[in-house]
PDB file of N, CA and C in Angstrom:
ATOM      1  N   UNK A   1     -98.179 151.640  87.001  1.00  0.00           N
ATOM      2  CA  UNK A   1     -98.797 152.838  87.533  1.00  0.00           C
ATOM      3  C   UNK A   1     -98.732 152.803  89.058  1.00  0.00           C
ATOM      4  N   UNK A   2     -98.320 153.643  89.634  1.00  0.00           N
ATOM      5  CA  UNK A   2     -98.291 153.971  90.893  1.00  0.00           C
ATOM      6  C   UNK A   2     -99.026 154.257  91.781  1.00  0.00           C
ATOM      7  N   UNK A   3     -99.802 153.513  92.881  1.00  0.00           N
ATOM      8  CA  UNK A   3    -101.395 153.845  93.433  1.00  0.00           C
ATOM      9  C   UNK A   3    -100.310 154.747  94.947  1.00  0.00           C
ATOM     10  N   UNK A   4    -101.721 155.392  95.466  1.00  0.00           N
ATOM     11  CA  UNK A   4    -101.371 156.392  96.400  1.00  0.00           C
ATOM     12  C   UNK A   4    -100.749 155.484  97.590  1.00  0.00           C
ATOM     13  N   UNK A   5    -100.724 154.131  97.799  1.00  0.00           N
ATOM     14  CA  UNK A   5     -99.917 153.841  99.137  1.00  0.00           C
ATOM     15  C   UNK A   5     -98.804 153.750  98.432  1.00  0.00           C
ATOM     16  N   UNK A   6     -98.463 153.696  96.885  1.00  0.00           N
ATOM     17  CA  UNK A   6     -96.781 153.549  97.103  1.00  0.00           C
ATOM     18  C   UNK A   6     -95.679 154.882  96.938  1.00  0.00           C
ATOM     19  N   UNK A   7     -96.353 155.460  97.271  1.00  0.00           N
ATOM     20  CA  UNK A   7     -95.682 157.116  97.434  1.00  0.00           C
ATOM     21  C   UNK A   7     -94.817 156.884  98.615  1.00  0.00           C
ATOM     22  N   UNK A   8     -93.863 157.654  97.764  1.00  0.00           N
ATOM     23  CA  UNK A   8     -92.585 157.874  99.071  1.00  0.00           C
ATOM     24  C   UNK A   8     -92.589 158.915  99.181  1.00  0.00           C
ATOM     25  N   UNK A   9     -92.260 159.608 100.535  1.00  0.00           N
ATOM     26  CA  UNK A   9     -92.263 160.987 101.068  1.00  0.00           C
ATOM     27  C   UNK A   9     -90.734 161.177 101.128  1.00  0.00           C
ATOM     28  N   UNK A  10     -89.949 162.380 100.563  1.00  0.00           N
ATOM     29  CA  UNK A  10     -88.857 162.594 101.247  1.00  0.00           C
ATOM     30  C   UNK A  10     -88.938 163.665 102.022  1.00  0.00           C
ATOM     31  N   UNK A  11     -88.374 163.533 103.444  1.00  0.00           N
ATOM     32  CA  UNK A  11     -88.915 164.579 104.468  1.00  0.00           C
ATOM     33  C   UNK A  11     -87.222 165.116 104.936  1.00  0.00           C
ATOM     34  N   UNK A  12     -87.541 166.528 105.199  1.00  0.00           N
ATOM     35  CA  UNK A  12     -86.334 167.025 105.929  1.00  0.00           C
ATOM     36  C   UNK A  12     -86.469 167.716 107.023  1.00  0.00           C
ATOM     37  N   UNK A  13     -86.300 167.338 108.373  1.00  0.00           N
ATOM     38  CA  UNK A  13     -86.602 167.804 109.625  1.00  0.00           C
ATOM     39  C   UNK A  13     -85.280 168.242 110.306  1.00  0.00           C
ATOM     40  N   UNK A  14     -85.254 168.178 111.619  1.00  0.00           N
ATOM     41  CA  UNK A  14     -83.609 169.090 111.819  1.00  0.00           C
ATOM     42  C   UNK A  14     -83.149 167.548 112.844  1.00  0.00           C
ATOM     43  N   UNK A  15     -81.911 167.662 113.121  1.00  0.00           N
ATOM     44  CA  UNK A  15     -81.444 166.024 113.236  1.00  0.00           C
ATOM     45  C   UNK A  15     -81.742 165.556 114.583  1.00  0.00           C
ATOM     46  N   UNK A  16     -82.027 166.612 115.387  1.00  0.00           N
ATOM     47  CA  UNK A  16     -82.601 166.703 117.136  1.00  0.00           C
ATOM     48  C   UNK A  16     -84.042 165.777 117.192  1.00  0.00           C
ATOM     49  N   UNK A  17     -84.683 166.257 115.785  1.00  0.00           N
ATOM     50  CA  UNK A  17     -85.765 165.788 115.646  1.00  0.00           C
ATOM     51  C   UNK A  17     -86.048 163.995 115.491  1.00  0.00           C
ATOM     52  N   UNK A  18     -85.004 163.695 114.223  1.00  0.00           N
ATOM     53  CA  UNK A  18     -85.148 162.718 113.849  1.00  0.00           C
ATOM     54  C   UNK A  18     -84.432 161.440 114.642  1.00  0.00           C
ATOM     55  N   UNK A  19     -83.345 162.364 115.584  1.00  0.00           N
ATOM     56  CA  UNK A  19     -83.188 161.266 116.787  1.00  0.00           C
ATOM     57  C   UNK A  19     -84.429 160.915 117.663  1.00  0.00           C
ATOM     58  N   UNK A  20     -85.020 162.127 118.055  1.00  0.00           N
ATOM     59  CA  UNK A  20     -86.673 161.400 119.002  1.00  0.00           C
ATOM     60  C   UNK A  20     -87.154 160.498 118.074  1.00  0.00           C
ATOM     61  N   UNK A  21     -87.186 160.568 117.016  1.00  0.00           N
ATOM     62  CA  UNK A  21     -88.119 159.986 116.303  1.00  0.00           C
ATOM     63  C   UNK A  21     -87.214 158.442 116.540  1.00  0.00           C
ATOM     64  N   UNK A  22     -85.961 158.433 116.015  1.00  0.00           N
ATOM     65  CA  UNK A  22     -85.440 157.254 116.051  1.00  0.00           C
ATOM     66  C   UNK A  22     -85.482 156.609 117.410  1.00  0.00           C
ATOM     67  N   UNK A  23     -85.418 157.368 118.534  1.00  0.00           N
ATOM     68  CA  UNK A  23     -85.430 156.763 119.959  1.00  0.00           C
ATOM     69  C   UNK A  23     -87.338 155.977 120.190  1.00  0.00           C
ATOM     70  N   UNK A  24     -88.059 156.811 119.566  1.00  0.00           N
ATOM     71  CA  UNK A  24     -89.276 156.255 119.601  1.00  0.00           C
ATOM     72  C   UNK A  24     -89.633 155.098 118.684  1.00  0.00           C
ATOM     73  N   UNK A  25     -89.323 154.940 117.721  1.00  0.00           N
ATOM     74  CA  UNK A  25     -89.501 153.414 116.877  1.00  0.00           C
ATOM     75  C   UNK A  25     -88.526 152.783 117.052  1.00  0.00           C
ATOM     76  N   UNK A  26     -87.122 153.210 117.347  1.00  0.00           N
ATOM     77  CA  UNK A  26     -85.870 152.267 116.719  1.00  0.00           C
ATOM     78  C   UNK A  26     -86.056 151.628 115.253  1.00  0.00           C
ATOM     79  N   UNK A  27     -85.849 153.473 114.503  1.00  0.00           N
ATOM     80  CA  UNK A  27     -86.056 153.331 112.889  1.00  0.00           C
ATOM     81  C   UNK A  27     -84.540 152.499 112.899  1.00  0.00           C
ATOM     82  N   UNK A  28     -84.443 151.999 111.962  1.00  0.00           N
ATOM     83  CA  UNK A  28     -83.159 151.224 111.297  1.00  0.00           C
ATOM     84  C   UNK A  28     -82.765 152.356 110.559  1.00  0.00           C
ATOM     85  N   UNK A  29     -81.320 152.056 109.856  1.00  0.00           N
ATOM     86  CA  UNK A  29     -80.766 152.737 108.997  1.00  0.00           C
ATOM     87  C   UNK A  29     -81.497 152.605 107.571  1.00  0.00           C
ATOM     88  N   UNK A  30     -81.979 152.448 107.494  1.00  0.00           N
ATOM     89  CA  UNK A  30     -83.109 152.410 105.992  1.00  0.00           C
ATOM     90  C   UNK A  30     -84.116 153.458 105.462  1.00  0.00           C
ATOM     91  N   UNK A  31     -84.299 153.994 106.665  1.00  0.00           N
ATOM     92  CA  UNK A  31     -85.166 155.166 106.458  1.00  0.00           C
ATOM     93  C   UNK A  31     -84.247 156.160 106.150  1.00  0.00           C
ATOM     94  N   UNK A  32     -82.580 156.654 106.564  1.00  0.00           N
ATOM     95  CA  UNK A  32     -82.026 157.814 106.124  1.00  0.00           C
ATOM     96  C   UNK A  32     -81.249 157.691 104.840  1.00  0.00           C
ATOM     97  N   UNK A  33     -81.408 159.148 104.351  1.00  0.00           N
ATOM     98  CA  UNK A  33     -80.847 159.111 103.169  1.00  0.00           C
ATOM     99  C   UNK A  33     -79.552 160.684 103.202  1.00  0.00           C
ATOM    100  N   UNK A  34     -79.746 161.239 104.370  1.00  0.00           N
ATOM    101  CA  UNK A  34     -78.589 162.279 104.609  1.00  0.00           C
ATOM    102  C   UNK A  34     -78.526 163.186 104.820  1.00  0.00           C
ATOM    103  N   UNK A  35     -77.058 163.774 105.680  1.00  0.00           N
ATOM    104  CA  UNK A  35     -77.817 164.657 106.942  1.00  0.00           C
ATOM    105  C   UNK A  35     -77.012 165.691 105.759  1.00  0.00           C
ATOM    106  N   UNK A  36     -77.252 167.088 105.698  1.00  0.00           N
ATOM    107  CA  UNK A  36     -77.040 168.372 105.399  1.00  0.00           C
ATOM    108  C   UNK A  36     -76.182 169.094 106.189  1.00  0.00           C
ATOM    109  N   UNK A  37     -75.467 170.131 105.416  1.00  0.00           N
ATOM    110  CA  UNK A  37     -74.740 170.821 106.253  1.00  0.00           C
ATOM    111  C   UNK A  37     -75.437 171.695 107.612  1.00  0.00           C
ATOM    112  N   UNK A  38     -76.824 172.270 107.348  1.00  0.00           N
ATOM    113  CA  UNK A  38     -77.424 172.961 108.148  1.00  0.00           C
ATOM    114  C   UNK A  38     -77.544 172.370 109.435  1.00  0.00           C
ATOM    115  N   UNK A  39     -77.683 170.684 109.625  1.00  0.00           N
ATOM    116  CA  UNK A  39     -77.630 169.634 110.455  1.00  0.00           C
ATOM    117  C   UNK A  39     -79.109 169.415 110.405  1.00  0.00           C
ATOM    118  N   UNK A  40     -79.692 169.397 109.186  1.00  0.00           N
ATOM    119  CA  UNK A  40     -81.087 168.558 109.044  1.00  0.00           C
ATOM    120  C   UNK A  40     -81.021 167.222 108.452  1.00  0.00           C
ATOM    121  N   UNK A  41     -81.311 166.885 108.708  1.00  0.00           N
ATOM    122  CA  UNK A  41     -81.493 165.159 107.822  1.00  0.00           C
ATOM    123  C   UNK A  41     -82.382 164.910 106.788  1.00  0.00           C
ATOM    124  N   UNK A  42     -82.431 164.376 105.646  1.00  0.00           N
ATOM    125  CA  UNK A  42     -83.432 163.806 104.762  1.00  0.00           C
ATOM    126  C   UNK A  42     -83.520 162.302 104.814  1.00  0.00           C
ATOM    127  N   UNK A  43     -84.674 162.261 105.259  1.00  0.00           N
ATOM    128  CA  UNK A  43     -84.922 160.669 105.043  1.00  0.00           C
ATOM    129  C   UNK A  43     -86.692 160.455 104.238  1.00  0.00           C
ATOM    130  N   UNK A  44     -86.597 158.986 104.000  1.00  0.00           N
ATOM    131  CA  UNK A  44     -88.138 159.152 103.432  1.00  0.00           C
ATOM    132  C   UNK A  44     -88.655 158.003 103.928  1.00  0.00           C
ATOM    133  N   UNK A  45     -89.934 157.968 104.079  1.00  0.00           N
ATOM    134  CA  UNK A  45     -91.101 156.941 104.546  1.00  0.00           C
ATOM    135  C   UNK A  45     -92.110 156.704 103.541  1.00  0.00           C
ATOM    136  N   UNK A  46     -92.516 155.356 103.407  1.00  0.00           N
ATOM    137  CA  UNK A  46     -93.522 155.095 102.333  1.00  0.00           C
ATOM    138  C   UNK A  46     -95.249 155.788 102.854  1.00  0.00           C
ATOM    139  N   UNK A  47     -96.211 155.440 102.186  1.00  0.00           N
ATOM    140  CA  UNK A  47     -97.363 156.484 102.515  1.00  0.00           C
ATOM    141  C   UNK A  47     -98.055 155.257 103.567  1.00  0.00           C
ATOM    142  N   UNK A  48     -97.507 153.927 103.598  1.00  0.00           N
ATOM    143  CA  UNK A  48     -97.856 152.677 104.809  1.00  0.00           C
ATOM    144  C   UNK A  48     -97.441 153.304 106.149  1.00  0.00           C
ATOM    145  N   UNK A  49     -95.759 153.657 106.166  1.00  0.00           N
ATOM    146  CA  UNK A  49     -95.389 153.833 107.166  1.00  0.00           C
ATOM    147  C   UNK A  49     -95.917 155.301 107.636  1.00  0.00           C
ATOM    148  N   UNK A  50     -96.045 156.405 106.671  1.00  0.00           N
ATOM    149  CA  UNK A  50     -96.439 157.719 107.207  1.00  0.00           C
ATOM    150  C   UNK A  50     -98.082 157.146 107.857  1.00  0.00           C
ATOM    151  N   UNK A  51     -98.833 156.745 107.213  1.00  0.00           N
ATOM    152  CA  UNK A  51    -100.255 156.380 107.879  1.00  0.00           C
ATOM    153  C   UNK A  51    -100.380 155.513 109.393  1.00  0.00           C
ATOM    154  N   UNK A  52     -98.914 154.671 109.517  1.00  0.00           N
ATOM    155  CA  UNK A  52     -98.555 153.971 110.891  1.00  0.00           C
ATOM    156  C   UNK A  52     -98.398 155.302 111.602  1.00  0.00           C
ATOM    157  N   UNK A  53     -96.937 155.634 111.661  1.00  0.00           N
ATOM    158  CA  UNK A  53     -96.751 157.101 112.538  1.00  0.00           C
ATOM    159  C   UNK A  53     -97.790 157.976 112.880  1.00  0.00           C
ATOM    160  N   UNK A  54     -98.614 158.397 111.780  1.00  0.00           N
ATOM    161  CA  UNK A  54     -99.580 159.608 112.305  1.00  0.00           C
ATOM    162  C   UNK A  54    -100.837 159.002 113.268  1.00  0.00           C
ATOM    163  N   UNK A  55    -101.024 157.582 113.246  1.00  0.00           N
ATOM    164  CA  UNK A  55    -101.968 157.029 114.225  1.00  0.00           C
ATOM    165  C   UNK A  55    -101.644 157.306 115.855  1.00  0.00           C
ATOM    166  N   UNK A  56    -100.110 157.764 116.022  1.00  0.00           N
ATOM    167  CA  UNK A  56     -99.243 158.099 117.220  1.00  0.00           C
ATOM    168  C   UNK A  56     -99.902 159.456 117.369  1.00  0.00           C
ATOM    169  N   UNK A  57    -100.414 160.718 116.309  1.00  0.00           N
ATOM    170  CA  UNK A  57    -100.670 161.498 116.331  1.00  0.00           C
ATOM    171  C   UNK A  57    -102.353 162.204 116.855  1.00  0.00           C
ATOM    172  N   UNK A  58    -103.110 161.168 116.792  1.00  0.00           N
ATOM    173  CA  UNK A  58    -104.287 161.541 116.725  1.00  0.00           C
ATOM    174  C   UNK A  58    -105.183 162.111 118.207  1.00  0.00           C
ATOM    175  N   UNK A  59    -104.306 161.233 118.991  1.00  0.00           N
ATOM    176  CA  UNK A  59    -104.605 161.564 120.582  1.00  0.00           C
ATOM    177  C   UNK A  59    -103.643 161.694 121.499  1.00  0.00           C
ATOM    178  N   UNK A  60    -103.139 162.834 122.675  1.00  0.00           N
ATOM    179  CA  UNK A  60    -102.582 163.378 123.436  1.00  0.00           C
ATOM    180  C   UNK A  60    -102.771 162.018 124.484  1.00  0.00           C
ATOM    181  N   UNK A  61    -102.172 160.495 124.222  1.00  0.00           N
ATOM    182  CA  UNK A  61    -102.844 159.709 125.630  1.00  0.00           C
ATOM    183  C   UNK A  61    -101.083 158.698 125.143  1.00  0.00           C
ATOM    184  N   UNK A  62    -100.489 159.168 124.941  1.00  0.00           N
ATOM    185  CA  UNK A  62     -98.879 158.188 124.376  1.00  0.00           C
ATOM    186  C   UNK A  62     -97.926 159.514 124.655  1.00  0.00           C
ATOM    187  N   UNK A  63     -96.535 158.460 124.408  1.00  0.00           N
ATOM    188  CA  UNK A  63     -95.282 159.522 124.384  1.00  0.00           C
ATOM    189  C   UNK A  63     -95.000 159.890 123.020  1.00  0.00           C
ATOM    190  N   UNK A  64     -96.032 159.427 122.075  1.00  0.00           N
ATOM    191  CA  UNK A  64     -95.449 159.397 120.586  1.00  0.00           C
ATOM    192  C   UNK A  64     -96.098 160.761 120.022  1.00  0.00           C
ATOM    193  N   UNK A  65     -97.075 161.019 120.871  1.00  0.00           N
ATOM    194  CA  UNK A  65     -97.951 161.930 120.050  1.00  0.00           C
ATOM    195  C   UNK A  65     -97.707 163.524 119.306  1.00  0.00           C
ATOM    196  N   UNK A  66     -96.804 163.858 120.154  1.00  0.00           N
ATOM    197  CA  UNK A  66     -95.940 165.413 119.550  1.00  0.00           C
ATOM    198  C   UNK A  66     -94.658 164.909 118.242  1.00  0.00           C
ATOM    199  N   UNK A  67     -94.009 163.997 118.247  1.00  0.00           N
ATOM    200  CA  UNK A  67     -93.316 163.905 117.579  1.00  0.00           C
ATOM    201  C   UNK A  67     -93.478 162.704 116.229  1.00  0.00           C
ATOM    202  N   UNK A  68     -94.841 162.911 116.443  1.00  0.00           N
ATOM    203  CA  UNK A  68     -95.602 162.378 115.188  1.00  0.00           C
ATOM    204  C   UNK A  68     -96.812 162.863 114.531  1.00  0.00           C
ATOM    205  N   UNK A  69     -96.545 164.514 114.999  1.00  0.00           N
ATOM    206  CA  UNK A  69     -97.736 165.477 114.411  1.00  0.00           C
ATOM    207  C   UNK A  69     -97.399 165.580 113.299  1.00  0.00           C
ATOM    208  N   UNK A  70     -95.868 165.203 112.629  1.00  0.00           N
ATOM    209  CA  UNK A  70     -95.555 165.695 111.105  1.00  0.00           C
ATOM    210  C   UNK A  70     -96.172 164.585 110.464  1.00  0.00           C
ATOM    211  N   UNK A  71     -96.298 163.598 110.791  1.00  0.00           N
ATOM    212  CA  UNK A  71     -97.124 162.390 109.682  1.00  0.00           C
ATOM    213  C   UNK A  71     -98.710 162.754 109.353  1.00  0.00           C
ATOM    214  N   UNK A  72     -99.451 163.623 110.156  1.00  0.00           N
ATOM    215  CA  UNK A  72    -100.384 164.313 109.532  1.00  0.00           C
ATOM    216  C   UNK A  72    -101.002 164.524 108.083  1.00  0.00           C
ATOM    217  N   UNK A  73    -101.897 164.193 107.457  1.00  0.00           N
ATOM    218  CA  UNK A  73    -101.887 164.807 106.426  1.00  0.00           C
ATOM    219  C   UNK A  73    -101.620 166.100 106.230  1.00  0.00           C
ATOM    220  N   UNK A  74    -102.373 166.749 106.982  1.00  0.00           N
ATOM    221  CA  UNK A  74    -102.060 168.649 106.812  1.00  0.00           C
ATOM    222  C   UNK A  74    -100.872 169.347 107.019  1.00  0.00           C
ATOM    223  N   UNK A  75    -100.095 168.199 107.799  1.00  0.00           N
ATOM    224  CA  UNK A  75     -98.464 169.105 108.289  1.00  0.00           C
ATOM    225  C   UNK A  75     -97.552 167.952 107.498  1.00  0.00           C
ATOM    226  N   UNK A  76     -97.286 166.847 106.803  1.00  0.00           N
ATOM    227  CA  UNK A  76     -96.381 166.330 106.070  1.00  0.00           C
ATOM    228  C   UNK A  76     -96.030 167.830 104.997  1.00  0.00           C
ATOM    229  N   UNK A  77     -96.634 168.455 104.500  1.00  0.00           N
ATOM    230  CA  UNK A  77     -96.051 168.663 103.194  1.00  0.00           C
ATOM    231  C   UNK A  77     -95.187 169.948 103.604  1.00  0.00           C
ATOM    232  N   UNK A  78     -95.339 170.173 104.568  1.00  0.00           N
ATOM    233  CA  UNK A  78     -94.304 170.907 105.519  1.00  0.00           C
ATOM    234  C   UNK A  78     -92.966 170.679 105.628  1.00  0.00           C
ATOM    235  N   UNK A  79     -92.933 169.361 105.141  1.00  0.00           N
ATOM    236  CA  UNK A  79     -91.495 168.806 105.928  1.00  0.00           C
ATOM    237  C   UNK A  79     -91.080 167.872 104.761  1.00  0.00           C
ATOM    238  N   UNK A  80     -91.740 168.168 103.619  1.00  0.00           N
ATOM    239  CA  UNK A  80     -91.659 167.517 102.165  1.00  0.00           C
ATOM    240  C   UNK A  80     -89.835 167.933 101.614  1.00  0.00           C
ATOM    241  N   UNK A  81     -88.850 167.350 100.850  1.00  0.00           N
ATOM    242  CA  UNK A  81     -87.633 167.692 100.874  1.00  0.00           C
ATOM    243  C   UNK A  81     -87.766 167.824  99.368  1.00  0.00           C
ATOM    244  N   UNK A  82     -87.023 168.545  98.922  1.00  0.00           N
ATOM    245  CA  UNK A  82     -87.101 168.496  97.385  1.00  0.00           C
ATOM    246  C   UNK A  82     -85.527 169.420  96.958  1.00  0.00           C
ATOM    247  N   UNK A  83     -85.182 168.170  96.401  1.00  0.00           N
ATOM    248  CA  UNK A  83     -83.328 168.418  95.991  1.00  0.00           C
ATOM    249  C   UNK A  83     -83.325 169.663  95.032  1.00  0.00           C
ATOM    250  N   UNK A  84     -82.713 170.326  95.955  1.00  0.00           N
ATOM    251  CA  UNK A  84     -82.629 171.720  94.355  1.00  0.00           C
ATOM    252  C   UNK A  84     -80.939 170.833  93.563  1.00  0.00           C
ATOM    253  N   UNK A  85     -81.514 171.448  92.002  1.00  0.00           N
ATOM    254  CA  UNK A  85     -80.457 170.859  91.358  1.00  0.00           C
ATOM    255  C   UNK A  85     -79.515 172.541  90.738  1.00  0.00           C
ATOM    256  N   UNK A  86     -78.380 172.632  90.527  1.00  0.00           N
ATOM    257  CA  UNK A  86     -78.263 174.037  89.832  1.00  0.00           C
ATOM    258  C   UNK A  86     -77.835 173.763  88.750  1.00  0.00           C
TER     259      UNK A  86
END
């Protein structure tokens, strides 16, 4: 059974994005799973690492803090990816 920290998020943001993001942690290649024709990326983070990131979010006093408003609880599901199949 699966408890709520082992949730994986798959997130799709646009790829401008997920370079800040990568310039700000120096994510590894582990987190992506692939960029789209539109030039968004899907990658996913476990609910450990989304709860690390959004601590970047909570106060305007870092360089992290705008580009870790999506780890939010209220704004992740915003950016939630979900594979259409046809």
């Amino acid at each position: 059974m699966k408890t709520k920290s082992d949730k994986i998020y798959t997130l799709r943001i646009p790829r401008a994005q997920y370079d800040r993001l990568g310039s700000s942690f120096d994510l590894d290649d582990t987190y992506f799973d692939k960029l789209l024709e539109d030039d968004h990326v899907v990658f996913h983070v476990s609910e450990n690492q989304r709860k690390h990131f959004s601590t970047y979010a909570k106060s305007n006093t870092n360089h992290r803090y705008w580009i870790c408003q999506m780890f939010l609880p209220r704004n992740i599901t915003k950016y939630e990816y979900i594979e259409e199949t046809i």
